[in-house]
PDB file of N, CA and C in Angstrom:
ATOM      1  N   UNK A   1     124.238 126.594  76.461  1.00  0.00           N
ATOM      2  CA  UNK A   1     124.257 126.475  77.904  1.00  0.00           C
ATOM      3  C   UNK A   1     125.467 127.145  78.509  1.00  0.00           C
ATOM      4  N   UNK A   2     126.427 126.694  77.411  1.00  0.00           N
ATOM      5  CA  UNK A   2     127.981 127.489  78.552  1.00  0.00           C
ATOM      6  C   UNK A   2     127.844 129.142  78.416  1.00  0.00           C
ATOM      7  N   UNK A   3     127.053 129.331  76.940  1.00  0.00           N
ATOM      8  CA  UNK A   3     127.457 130.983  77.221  1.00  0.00           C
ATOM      9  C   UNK A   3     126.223 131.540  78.439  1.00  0.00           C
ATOM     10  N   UNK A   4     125.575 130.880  78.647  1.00  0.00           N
ATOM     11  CA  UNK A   4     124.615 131.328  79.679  1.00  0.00           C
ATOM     12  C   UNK A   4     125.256 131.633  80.851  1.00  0.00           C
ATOM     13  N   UNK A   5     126.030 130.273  81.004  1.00  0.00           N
ATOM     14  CA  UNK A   5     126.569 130.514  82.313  1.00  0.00           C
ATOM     15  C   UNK A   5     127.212 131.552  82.505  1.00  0.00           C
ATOM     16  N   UNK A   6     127.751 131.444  81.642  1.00  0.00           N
ATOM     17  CA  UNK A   6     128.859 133.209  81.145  1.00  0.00           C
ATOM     18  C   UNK A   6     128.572 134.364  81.301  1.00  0.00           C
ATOM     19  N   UNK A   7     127.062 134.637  80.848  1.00  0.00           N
ATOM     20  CA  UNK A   7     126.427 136.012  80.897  1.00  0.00           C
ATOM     21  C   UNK A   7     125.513 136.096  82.198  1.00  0.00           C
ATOM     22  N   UNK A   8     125.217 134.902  82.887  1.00  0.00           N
ATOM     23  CA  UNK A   8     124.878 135.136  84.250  1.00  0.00           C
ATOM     24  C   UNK A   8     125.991 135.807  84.791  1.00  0.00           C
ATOM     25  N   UNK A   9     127.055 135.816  85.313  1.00  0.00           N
ATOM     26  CA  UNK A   9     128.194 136.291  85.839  1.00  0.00           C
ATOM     27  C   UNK A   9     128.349 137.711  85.821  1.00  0.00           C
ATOM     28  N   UNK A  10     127.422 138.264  84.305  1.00  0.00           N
ATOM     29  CA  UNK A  10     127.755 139.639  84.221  1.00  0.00           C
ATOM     30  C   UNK A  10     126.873 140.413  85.205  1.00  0.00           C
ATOM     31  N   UNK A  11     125.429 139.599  85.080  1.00  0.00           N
ATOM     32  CA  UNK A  11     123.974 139.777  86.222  1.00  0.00           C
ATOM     33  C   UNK A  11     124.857 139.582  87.866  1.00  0.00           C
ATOM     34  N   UNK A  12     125.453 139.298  87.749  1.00  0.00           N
ATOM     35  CA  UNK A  12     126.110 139.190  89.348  1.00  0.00           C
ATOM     36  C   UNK A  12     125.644 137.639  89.815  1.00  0.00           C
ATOM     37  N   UNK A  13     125.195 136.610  89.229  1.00  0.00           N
ATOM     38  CA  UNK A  13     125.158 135.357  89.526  1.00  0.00           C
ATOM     39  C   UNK A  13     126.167 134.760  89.278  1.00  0.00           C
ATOM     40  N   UNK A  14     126.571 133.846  90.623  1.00  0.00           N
ATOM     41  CA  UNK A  14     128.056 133.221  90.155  1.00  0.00           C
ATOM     42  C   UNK A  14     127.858 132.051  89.768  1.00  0.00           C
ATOM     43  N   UNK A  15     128.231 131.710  88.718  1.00  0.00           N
ATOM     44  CA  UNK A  15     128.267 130.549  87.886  1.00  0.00           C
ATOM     45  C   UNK A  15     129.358 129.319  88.455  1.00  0.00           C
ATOM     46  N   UNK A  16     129.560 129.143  89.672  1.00  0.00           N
ATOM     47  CA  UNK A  16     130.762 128.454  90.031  1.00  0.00           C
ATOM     48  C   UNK A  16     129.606 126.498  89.556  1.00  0.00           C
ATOM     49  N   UNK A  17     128.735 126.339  90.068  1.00  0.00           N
ATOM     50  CA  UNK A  17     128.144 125.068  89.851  1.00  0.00           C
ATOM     51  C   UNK A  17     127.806 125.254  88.450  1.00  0.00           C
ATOM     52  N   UNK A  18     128.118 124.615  88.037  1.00  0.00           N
ATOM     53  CA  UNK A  18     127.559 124.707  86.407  1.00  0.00           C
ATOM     54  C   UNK A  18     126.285 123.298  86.365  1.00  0.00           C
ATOM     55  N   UNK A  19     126.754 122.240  86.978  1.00  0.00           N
ATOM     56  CA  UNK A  19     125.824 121.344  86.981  1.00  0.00           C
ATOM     57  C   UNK A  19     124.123 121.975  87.637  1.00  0.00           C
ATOM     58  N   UNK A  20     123.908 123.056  88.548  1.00  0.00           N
ATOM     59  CA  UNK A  20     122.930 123.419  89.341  1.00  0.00           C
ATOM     60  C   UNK A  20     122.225 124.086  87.577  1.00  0.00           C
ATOM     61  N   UNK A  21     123.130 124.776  87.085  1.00  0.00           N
ATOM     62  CA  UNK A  21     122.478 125.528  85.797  1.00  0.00           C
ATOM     63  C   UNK A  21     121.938 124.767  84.892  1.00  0.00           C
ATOM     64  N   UNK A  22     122.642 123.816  84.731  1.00  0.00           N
ATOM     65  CA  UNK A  22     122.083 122.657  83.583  1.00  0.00           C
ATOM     66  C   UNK A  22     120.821 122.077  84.082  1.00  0.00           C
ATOM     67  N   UNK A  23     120.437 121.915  85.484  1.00  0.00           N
ATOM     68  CA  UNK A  23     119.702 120.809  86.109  1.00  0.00           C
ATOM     69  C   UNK A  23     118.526 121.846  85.537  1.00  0.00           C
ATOM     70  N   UNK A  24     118.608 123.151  86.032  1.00  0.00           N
ATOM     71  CA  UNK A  24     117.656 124.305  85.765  1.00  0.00           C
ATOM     72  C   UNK A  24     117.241 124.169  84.238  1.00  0.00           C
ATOM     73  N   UNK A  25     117.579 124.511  83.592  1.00  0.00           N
ATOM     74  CA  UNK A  25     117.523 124.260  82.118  1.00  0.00           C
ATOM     75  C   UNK A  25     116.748 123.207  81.887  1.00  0.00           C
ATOM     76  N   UNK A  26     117.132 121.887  82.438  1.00  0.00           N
ATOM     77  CA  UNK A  26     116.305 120.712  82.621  1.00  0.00           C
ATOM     78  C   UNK A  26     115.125 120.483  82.780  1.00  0.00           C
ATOM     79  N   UNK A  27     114.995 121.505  83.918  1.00  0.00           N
ATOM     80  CA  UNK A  27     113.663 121.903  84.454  1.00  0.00           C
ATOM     81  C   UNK A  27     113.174 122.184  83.627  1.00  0.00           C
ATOM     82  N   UNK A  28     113.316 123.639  83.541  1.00  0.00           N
ATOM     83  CA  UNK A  28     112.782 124.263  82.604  1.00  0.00           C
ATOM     84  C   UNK A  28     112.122 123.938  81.323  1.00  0.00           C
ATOM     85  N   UNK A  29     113.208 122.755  80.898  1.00  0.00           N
ATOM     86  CA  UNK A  29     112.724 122.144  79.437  1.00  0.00           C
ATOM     87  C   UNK A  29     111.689 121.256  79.627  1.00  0.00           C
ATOM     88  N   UNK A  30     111.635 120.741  80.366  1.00  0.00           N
ATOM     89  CA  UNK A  30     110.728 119.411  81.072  1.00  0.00           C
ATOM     90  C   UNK A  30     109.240 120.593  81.397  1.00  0.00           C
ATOM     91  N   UNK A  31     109.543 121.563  81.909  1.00  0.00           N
ATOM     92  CA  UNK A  31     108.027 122.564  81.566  1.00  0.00           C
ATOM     93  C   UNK A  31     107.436 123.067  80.537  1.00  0.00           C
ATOM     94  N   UNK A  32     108.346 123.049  79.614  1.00  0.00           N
ATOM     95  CA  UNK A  32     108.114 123.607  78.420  1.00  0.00           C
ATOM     96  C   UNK A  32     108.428 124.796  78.245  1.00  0.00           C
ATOM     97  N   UNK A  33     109.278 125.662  79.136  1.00  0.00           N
ATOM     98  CA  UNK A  33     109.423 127.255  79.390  1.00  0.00           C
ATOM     99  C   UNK A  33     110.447 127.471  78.279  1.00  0.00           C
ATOM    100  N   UNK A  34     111.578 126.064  78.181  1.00  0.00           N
ATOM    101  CA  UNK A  34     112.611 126.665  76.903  1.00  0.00           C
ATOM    102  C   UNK A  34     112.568 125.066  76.276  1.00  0.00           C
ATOM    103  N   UNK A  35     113.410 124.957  75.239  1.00  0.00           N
ATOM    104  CA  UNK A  35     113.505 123.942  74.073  1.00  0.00           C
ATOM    105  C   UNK A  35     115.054 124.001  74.154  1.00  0.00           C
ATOM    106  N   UNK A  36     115.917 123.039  73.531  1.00  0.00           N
ATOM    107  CA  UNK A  36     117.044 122.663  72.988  1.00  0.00           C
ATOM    108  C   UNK A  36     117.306 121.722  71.765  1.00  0.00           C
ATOM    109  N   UNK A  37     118.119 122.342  71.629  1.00  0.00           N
ATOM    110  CA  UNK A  37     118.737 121.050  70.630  1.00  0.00           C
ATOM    111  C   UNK A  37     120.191 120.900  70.255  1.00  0.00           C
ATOM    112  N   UNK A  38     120.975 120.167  69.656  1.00  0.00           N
ATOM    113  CA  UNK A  38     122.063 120.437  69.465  1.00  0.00           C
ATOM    114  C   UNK A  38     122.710 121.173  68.255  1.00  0.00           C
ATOM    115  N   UNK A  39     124.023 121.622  68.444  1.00  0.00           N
ATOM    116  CA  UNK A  39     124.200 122.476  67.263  1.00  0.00           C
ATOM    117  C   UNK A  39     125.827 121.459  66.365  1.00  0.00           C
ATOM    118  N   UNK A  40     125.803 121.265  65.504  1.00  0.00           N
ATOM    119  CA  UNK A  40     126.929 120.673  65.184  1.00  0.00           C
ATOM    120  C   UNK A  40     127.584 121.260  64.348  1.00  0.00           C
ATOM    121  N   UNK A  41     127.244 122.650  63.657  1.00  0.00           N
ATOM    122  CA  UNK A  41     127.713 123.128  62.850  1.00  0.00           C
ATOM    123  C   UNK A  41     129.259 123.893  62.783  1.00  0.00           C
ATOM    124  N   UNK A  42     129.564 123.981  63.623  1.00  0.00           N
ATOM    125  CA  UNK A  42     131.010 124.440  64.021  1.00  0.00           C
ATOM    126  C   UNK A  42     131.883 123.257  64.119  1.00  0.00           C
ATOM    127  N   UNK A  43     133.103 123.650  63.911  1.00  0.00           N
ATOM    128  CA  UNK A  43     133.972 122.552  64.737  1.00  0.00           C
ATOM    129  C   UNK A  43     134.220 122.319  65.982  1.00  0.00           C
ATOM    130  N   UNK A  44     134.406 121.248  66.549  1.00  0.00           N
ATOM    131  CA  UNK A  44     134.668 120.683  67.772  1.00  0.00           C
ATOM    132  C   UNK A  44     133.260 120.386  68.207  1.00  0.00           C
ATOM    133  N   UNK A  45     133.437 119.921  69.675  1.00  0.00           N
ATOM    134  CA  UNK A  45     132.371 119.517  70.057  1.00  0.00           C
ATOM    135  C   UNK A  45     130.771 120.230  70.121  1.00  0.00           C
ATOM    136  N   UNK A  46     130.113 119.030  69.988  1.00  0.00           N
ATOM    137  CA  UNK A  46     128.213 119.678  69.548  1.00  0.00           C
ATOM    138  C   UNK A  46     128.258 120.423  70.976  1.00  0.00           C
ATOM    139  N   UNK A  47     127.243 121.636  70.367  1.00  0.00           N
ATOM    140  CA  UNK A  47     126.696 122.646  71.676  1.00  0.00           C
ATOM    141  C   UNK A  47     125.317 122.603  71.845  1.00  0.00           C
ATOM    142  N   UNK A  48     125.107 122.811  73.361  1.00  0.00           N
ATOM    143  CA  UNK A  48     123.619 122.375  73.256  1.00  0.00           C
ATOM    144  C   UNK A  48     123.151 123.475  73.620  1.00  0.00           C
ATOM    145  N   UNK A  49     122.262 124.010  72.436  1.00  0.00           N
ATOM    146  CA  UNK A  49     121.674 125.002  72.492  1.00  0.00           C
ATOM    147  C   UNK A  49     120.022 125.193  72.727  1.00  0.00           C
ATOM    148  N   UNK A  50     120.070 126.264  73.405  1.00  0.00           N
ATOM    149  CA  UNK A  50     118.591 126.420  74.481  1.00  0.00           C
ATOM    150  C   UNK A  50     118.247 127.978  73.199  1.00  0.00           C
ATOM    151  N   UNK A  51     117.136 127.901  73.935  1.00  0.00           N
ATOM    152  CA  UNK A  51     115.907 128.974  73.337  1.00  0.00           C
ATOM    153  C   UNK A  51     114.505 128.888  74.189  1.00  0.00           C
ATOM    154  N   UNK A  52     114.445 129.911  74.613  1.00  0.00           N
ATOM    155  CA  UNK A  52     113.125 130.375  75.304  1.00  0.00           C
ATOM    156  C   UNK A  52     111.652 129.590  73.888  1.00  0.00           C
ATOM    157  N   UNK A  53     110.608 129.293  74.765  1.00  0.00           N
ATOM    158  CA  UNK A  53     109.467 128.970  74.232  1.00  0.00           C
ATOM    159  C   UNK A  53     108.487 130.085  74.445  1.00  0.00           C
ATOM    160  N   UNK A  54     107.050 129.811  73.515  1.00  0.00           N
ATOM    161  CA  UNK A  54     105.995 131.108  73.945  1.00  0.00           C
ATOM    162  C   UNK A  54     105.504 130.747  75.348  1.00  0.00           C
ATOM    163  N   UNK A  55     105.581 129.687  75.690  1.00  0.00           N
ATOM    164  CA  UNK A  55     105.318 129.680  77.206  1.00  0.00           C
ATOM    165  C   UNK A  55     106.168 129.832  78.233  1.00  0.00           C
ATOM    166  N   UNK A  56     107.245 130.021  77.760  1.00  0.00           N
ATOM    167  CA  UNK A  56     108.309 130.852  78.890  1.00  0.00           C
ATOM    168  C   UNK A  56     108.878 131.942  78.430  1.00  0.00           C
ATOM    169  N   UNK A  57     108.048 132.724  77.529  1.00  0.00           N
ATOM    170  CA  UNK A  57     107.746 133.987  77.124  1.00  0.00           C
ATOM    171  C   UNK A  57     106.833 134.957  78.384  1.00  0.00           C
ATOM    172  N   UNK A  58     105.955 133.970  77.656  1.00  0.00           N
ATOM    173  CA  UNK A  58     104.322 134.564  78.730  1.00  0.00           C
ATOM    174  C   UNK A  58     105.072 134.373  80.566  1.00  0.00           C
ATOM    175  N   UNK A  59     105.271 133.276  80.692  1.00  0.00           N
ATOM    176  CA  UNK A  59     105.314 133.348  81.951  1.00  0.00           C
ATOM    177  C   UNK A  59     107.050 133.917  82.536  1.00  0.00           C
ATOM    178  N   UNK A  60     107.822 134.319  81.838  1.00  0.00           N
ATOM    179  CA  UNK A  60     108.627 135.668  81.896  1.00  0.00           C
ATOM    180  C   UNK A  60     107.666 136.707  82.038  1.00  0.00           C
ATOM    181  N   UNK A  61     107.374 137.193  80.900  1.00  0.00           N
ATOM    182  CA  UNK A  61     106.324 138.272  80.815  1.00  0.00           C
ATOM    183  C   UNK A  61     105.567 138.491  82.534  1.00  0.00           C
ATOM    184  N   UNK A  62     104.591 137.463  82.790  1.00  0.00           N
ATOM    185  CA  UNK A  62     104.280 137.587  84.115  1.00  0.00           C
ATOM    186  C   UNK A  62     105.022 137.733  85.284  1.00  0.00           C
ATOM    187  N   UNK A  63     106.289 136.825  85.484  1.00  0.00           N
ATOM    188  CA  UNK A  63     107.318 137.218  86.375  1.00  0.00           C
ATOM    189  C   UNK A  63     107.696 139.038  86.893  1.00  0.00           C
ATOM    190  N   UNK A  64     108.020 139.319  85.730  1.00  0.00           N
ATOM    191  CA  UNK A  64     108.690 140.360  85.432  1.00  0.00           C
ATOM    192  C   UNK A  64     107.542 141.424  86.075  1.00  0.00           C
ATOM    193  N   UNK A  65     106.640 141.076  85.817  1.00  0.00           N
ATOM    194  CA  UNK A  65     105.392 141.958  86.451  1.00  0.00           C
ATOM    195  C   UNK A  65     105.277 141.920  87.598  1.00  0.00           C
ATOM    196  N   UNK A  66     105.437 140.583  88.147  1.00  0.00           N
ATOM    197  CA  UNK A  66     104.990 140.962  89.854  1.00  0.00           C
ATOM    198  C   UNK A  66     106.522 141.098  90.007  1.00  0.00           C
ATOM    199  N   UNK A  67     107.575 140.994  89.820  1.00  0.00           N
ATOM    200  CA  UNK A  67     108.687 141.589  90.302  1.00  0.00           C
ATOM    201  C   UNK A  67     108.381 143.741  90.452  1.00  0.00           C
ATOM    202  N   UNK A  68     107.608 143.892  89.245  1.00  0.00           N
ATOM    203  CA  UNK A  68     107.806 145.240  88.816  1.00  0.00           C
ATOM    204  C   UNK A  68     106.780 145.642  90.261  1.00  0.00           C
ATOM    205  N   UNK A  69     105.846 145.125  90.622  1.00  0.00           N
ATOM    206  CA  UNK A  69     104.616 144.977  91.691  1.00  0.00           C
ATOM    207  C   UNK A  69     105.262 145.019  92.841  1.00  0.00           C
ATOM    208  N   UNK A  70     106.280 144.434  93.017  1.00  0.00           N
ATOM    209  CA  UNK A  70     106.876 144.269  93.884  1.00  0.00           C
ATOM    210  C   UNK A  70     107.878 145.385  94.437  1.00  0.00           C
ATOM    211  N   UNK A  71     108.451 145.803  93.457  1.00  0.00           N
ATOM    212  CA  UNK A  71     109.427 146.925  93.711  1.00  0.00           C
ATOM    213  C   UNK A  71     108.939 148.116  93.766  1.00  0.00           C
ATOM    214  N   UNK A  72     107.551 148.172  93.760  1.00  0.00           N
ATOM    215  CA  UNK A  72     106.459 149.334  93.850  1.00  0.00           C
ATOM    216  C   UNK A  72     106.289 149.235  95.358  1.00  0.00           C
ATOM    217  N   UNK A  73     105.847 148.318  95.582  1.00  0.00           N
ATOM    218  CA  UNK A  73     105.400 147.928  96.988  1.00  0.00           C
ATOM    219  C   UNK A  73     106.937 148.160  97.859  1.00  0.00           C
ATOM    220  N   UNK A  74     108.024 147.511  97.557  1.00  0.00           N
ATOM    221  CA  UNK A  74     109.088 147.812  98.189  1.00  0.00           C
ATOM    222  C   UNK A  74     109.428 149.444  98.672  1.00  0.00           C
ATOM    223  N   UNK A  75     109.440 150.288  97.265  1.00  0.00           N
ATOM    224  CA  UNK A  75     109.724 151.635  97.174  1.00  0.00           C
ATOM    225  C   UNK A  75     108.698 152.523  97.981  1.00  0.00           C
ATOM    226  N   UNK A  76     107.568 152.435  98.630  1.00  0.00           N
ATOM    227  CA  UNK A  76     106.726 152.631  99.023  1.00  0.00           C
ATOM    228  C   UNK A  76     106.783 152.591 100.626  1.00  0.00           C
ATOM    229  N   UNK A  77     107.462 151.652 101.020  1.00  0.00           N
ATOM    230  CA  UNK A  77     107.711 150.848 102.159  1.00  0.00           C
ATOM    231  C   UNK A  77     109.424 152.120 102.394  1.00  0.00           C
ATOM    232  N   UNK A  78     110.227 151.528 101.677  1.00  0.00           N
ATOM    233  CA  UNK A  78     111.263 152.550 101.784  1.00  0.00           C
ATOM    234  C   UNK A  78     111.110 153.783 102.063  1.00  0.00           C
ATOM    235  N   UNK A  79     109.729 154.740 101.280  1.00  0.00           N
ATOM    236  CA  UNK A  79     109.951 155.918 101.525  1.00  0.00           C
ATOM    237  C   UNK A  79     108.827 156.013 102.738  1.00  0.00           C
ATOM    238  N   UNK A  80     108.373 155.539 103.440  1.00  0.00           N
ATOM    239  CA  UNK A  80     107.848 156.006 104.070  1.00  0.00           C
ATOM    240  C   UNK A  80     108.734 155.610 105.637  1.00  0.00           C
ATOM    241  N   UNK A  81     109.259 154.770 105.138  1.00  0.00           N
ATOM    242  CA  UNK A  81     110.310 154.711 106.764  1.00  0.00           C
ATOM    243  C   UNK A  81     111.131 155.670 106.333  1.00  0.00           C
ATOM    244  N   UNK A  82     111.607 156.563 105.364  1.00  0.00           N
ATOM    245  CA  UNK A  82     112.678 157.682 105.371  1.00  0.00           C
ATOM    246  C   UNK A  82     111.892 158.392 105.553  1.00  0.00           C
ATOM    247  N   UNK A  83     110.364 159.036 105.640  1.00  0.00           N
ATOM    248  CA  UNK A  83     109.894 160.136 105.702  1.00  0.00           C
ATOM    249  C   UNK A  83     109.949 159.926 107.322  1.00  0.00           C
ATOM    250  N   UNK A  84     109.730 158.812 107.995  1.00  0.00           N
ATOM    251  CA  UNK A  84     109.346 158.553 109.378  1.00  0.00           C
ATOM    252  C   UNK A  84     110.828 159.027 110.098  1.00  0.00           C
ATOM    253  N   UNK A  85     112.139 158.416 109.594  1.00  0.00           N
ATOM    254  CA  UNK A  85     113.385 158.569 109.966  1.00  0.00           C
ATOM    255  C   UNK A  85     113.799 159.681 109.996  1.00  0.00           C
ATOM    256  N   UNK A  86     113.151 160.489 109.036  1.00  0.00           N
ATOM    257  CA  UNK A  86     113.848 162.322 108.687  1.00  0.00           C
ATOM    258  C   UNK A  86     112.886 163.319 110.280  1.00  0.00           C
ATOM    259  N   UNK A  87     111.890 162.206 110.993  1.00  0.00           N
ATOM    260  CA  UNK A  87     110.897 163.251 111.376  1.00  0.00           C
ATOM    261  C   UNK A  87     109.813 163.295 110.959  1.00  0.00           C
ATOM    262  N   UNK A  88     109.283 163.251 109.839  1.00  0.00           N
ATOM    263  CA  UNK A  88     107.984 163.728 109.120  1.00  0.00           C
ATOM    264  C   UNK A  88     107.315 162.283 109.678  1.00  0.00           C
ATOM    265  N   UNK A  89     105.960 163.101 109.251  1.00  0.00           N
ATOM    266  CA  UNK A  89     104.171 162.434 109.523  1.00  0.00           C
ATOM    267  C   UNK A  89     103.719 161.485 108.904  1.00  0.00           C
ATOM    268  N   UNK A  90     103.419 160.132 108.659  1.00  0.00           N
ATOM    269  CA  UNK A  90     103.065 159.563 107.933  1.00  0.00           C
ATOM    270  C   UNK A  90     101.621 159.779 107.572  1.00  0.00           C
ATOM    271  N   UNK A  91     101.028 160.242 106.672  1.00  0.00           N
ATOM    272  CA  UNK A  91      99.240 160.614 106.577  1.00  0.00           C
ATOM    273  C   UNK A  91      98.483 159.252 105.450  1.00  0.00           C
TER     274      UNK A  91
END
């Protein structure tokens, strides 16, 4: 969970609530999208470690698609207000 928070930060999500991330995770687990368990094998305190499931595989998988749907539709929208902005015809 903590290195998550960690590597969100690099995505440009700010990790300042850490409790909002955990609650998510929560969620998440309670859907079945990821699993946990604890890890004790290191020293110091147990880590609780997450892992994606095949059903928050698939429904990543789908996300990711209408995002991709989306940024089609966006880019589309963009260029045709720059063709409109430069002057040109929309046909």
């Amino acid at each position: 969970g903590y290195e998550l928070v960690e590597r969100m930060e690099e995505f440009g999500i700010s990790a300042k609530d850490q409790t909002f991330i955990y609650r998510i995770l929560r969620m998440l687990e309670m859907n079945g999208l990821v699993e946990s368990k604890w890890d004790t094998s290191d020293p110091g305190p147990a880590k609780h470690v997450y892992s994606i499931t095949e059903d928050g595989k698939k429904t990543l998988k789908n996300l990711i698609e209408e995002l991709k749907n989306s940024m089609e539709m966006y880019q589309k929208v963009i260029n045709i207000y720059e063709k409109i902005d430069n002057g040109g015809d929309v046909k």
